[in-house]
N, C-alpha and C. Protein backbone atom coordinates (compact mmCIF):
# COMPACT_ATOMS: atom_id res chain seq x y z
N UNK A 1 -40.31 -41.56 20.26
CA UNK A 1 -40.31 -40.88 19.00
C UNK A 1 -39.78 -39.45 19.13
N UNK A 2 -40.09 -38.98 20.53
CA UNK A 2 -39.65 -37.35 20.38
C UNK A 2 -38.45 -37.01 20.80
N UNK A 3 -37.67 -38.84 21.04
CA UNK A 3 -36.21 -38.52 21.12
C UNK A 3 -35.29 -38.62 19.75
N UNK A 4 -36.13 -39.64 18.85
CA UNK A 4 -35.46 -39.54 17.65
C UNK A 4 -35.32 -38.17 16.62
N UNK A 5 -36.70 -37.59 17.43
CA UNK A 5 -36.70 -36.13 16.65
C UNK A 5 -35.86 -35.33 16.86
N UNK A 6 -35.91 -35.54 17.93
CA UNK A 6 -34.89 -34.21 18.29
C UNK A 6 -33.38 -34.59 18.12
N UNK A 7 -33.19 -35.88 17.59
CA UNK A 7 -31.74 -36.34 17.65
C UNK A 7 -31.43 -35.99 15.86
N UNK A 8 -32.75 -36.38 14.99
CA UNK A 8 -32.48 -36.13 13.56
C UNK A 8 -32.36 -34.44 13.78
N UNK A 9 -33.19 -33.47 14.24
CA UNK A 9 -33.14 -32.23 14.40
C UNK A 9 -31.87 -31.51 14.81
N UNK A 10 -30.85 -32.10 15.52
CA UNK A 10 -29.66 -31.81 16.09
C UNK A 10 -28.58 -32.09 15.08
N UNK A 11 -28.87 -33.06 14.62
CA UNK A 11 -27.63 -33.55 13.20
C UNK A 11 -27.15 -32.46 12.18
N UNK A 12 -28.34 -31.77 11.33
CA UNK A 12 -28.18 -30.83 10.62
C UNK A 12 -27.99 -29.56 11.20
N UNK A 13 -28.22 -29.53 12.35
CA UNK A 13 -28.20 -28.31 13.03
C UNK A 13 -26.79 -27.91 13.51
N UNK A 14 -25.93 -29.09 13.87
CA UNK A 14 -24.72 -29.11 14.38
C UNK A 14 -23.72 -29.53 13.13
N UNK A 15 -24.03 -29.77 12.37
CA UNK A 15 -23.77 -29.66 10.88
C UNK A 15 -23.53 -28.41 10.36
N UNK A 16 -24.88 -27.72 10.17
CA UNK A 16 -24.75 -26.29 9.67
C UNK A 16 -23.84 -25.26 10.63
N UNK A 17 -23.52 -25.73 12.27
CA UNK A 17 -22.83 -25.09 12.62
C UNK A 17 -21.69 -25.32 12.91
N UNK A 18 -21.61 -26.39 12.59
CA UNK A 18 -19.74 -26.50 12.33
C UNK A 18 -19.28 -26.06 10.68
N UNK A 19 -20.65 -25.98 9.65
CA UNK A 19 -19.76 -25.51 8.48
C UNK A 19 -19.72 -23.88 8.45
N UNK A 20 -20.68 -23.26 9.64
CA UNK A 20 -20.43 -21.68 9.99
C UNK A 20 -19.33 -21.59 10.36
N UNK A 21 -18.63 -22.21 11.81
CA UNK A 21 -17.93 -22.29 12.32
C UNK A 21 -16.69 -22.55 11.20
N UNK A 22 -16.77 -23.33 10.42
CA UNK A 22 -15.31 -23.47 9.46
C UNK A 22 -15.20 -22.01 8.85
N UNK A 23 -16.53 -21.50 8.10
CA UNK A 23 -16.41 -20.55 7.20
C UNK A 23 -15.80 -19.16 7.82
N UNK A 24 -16.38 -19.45 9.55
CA UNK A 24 -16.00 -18.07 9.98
C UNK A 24 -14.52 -18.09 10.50
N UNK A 25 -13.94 -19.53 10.54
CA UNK A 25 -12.49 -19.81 10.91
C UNK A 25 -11.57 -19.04 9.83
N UNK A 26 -12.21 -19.69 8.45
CA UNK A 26 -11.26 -18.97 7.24
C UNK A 26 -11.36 -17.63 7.23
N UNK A 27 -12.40 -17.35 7.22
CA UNK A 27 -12.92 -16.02 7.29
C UNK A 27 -11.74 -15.06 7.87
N UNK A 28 -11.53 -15.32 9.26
CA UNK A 28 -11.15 -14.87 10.53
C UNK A 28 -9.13 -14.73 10.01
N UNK A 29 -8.89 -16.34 9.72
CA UNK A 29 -7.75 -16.15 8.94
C UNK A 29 -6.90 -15.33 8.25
N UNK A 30 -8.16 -14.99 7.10
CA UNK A 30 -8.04 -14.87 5.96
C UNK A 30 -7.86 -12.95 6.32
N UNK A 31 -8.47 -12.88 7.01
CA UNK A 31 -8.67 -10.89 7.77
C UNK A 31 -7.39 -11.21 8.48
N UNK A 32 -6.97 -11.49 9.41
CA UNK A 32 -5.94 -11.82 9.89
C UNK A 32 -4.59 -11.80 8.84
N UNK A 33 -4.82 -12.56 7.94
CA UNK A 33 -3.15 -12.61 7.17
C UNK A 33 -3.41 -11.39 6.17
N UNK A 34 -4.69 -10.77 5.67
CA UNK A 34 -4.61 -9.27 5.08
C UNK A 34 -4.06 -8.25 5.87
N UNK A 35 -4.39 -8.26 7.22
CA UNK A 35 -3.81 -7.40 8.18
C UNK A 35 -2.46 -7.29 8.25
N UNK A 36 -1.76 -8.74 8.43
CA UNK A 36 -0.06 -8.39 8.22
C UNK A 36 -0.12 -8.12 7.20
N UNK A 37 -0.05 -8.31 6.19
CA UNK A 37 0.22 -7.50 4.93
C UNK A 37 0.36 -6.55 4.39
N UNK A 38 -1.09 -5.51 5.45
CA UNK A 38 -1.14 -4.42 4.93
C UNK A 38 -0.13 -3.67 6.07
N UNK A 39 0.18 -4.06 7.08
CA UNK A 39 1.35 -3.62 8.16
C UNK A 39 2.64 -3.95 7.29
N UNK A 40 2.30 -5.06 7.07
CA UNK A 40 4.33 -5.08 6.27
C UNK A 40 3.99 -4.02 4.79
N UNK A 41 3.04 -3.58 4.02
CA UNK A 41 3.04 -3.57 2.71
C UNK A 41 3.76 -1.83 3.59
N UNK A 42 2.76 -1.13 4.73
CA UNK A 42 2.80 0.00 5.39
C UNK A 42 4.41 0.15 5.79
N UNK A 43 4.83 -0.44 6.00
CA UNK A 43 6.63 -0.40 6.50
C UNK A 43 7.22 -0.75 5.91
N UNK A 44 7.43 -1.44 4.62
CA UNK A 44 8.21 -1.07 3.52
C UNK A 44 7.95 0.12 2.59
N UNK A 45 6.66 0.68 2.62
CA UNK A 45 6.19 1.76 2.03
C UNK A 45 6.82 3.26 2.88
N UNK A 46 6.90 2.78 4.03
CA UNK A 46 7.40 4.06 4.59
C UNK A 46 9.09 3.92 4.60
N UNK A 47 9.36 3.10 4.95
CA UNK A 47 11.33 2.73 4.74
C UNK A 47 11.34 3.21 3.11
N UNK A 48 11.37 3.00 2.17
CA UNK A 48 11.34 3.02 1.17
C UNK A 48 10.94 4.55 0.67
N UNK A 49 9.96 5.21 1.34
CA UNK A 49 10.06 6.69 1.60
C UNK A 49 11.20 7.94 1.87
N UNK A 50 11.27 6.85 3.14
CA UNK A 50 12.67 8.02 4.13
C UNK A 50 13.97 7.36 3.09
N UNK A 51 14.35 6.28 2.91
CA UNK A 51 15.24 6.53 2.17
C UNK A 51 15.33 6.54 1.00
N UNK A 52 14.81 7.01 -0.20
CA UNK A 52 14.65 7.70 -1.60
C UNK A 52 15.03 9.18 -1.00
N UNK A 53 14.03 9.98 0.58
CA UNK A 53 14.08 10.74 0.33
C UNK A 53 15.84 11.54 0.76
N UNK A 54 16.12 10.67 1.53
CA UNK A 54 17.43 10.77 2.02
C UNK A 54 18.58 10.58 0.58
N UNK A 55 18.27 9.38 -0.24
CA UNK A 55 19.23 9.08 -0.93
C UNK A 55 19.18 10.74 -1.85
N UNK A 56 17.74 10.93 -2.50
CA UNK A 56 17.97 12.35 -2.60
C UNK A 56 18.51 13.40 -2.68
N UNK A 57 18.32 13.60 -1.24
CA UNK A 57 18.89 14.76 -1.09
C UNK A 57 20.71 14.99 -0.78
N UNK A 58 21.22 13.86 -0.52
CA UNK A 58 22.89 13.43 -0.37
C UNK A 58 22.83 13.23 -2.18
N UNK A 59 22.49 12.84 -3.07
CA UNK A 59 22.93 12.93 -4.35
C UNK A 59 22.43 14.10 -4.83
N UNK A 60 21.61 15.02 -4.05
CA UNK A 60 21.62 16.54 -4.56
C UNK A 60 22.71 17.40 -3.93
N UNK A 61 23.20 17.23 -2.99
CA UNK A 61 24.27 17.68 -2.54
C UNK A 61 25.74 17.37 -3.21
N UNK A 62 25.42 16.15 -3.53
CA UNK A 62 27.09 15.48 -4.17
C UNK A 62 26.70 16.44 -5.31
N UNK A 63 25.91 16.28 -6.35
CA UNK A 63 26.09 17.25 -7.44
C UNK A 63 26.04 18.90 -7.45
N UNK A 64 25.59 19.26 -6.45
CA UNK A 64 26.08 20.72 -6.26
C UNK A 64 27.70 20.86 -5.83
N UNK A 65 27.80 19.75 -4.81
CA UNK A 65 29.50 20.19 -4.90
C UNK A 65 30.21 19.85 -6.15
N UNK A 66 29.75 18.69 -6.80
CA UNK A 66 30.74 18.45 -7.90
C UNK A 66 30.65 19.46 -8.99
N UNK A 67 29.18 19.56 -9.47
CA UNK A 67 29.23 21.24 -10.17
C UNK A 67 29.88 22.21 -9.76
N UNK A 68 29.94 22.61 -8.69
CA UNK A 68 31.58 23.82 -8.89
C UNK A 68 32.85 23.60 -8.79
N UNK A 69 33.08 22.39 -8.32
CA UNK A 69 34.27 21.90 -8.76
C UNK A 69 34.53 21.89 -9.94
N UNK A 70 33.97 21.68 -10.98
CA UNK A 70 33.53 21.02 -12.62
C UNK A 70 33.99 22.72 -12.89
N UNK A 71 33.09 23.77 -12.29
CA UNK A 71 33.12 25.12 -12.84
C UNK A 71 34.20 25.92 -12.40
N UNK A 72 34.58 25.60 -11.42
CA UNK A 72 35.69 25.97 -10.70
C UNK A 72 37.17 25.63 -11.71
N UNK A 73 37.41 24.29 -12.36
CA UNK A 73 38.14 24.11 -12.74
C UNK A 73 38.42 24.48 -14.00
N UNK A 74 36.84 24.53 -14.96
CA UNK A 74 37.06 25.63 -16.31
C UNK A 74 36.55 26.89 -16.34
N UNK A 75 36.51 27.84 -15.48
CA UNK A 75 35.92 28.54 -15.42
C UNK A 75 36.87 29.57 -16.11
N UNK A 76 38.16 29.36 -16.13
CA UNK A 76 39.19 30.65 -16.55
C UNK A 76 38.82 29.85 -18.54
N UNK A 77 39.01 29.05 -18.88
CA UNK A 77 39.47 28.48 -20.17
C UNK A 77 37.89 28.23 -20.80
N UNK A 78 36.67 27.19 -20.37
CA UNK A 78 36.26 27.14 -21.03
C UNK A 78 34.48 27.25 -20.19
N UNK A 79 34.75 28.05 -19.73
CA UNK A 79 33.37 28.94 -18.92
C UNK A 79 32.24 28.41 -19.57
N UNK A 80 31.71 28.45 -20.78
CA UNK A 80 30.65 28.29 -21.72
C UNK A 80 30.20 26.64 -21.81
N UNK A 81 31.66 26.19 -22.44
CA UNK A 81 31.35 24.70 -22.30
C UNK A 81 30.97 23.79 -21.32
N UNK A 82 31.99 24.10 -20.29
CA UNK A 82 31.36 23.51 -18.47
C UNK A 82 30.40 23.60 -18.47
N UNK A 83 29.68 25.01 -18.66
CA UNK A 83 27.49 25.04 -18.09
C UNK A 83 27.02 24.07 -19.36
N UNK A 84 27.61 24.30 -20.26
CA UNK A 84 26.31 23.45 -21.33
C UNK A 84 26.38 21.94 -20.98
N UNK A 85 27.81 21.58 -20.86
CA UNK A 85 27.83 20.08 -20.57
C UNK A 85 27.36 19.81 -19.12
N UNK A 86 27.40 20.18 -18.46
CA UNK A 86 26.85 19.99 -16.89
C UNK A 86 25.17 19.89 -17.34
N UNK A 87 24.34 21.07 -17.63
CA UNK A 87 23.21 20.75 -18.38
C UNK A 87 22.55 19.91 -18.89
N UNK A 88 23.24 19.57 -19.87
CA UNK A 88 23.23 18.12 -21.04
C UNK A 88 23.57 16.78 -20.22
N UNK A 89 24.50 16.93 -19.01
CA UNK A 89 24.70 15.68 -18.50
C UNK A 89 23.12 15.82 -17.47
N UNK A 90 22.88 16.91 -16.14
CA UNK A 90 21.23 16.38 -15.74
C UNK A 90 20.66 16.13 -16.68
N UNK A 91 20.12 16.91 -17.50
CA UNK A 91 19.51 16.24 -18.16
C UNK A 91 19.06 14.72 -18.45
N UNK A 92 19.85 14.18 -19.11
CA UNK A 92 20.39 12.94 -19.18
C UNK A 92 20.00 12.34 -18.18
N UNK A 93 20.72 12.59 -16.94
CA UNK A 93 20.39 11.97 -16.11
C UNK A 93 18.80 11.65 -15.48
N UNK A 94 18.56 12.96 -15.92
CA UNK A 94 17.19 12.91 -15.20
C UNK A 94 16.33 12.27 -16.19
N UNK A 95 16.33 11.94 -17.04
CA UNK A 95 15.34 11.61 -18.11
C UNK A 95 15.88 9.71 -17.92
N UNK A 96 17.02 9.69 -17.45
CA UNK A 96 17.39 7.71 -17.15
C UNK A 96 16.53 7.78 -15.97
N UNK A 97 16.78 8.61 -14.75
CA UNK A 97 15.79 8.32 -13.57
C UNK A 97 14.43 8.03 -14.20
N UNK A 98 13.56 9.34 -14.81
CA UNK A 98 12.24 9.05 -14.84
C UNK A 98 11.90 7.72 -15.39
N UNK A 99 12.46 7.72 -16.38
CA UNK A 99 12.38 6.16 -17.23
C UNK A 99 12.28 4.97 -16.39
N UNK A 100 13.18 4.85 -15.72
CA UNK A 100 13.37 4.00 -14.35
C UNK A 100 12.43 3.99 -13.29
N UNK A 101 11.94 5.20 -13.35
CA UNK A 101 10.76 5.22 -12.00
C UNK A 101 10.10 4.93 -12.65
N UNK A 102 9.29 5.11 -13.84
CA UNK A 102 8.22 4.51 -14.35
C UNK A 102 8.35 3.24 -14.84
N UNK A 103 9.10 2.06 -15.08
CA UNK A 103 9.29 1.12 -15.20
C UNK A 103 8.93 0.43 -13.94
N UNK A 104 9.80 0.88 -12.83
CA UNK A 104 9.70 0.63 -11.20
C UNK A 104 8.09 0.46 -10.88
N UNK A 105 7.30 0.86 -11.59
CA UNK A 105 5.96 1.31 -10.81
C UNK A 105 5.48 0.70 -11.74
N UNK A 106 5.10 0.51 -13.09
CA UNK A 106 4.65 -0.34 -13.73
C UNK A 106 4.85 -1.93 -13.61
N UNK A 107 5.72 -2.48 -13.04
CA UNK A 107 6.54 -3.50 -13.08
C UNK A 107 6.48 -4.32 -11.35
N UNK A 108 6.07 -3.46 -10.62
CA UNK A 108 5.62 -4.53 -9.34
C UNK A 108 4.88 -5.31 -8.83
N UNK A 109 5.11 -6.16 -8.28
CA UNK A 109 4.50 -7.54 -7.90
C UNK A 109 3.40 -7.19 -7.31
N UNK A 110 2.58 -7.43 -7.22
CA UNK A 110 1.37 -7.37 -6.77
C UNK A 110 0.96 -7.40 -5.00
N UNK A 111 0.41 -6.33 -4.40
CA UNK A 111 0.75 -6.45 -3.27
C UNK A 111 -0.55 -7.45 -2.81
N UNK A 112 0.03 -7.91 -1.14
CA UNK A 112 -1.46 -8.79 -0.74
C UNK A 112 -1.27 -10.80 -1.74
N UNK A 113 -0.22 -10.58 -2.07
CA UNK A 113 -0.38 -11.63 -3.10
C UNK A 113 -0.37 -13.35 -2.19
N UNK A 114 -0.16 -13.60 -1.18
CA UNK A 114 -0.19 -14.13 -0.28
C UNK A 114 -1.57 -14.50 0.38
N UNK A 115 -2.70 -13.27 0.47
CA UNK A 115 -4.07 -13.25 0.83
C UNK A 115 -4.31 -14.21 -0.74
N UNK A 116 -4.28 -13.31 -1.52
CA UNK A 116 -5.14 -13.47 -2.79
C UNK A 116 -4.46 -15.20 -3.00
N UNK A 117 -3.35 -15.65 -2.79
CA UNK A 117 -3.39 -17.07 -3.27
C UNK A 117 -4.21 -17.84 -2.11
N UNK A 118 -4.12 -17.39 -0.86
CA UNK A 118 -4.71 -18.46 -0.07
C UNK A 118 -6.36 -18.00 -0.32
N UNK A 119 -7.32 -17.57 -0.48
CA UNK A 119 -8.55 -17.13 -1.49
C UNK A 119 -8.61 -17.99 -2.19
N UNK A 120 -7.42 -18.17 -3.42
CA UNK A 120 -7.59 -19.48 -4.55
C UNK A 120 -7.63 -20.77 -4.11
N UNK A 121 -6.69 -21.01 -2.93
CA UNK A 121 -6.44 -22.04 -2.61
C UNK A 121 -8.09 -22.70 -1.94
N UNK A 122 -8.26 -21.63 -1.06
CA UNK A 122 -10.05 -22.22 -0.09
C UNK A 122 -10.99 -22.42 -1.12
N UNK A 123 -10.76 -21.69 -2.25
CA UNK A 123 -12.07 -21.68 -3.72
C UNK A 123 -11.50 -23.35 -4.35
N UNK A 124 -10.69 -23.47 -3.99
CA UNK A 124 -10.06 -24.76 -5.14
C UNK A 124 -10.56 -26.05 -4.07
N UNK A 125 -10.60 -25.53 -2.81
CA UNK A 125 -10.97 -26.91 -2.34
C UNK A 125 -12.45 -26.87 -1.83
N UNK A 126 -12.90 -25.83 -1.99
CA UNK A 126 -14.50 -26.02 -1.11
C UNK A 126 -15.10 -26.18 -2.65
N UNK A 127 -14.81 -25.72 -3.25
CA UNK A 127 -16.08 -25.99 -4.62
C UNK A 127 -15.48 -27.46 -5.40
N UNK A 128 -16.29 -28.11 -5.76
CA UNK A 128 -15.56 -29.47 -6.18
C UNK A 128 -15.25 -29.00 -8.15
């Protein structure tokens, strides 16, 4: 009798620890594939840094040279008009950028989205 006990006693026991053992598998996974994520989300976040800040500053340069060229060339005839339209064109410009950056930032995919489906996926099959 005190072998059957201990054999019913072992069933649930090795039961409950193979469904630890699963939970802490996903678990383990699941930390695991957040981790790349947040390494890749970290290195496109920084690439994406250096060059905005690069593109920058080479299209702040192109428009300082092209502004005196621009002024350079009316500067005898129509001095007044060159600055206002140079003006009126940043302007412009800068008000299409912001628009654009804030679209850009409102408008992205959701980071981690890879974790968060495989989450749905373990919820869709462990709960009936």
């Amino acid at each position: 009798m005190s072998i059957g006990e201990s054999g019913s006693s072992t069933g649930p026991s090795s039961t409950s620890r193979r469904l630890g053992a699963a939970v802490l598998g996903l678990l383990h996974s699941h930390v695991e594939l957040f981790g790349i994520e947040l390494q890749e989300q970290k290195a496109r976040t920084v690439s994406l840094l250096l060059f905005a800040g690069l593109a920058l500053v080479f299209a702040l340069l192109l428009l300082v040279g092209l502004s005196a060229l621009v002024m350079i060339l009316v500067w005898d005839t129509y001095r007044l008009i060159g600055i206002i339209s140079l003006c009126a064109f940043y302007t412009l410009a800068a008000a299409f950028c912001g628009l654009r950056l804030k679209a850009a930032i409102f408008d992205e995919s959701t980071p981690f989205h890879a974790t968060l489906e495989e989450l749905a996926n373990d919820r869709e099959r462990l709960l009936p």
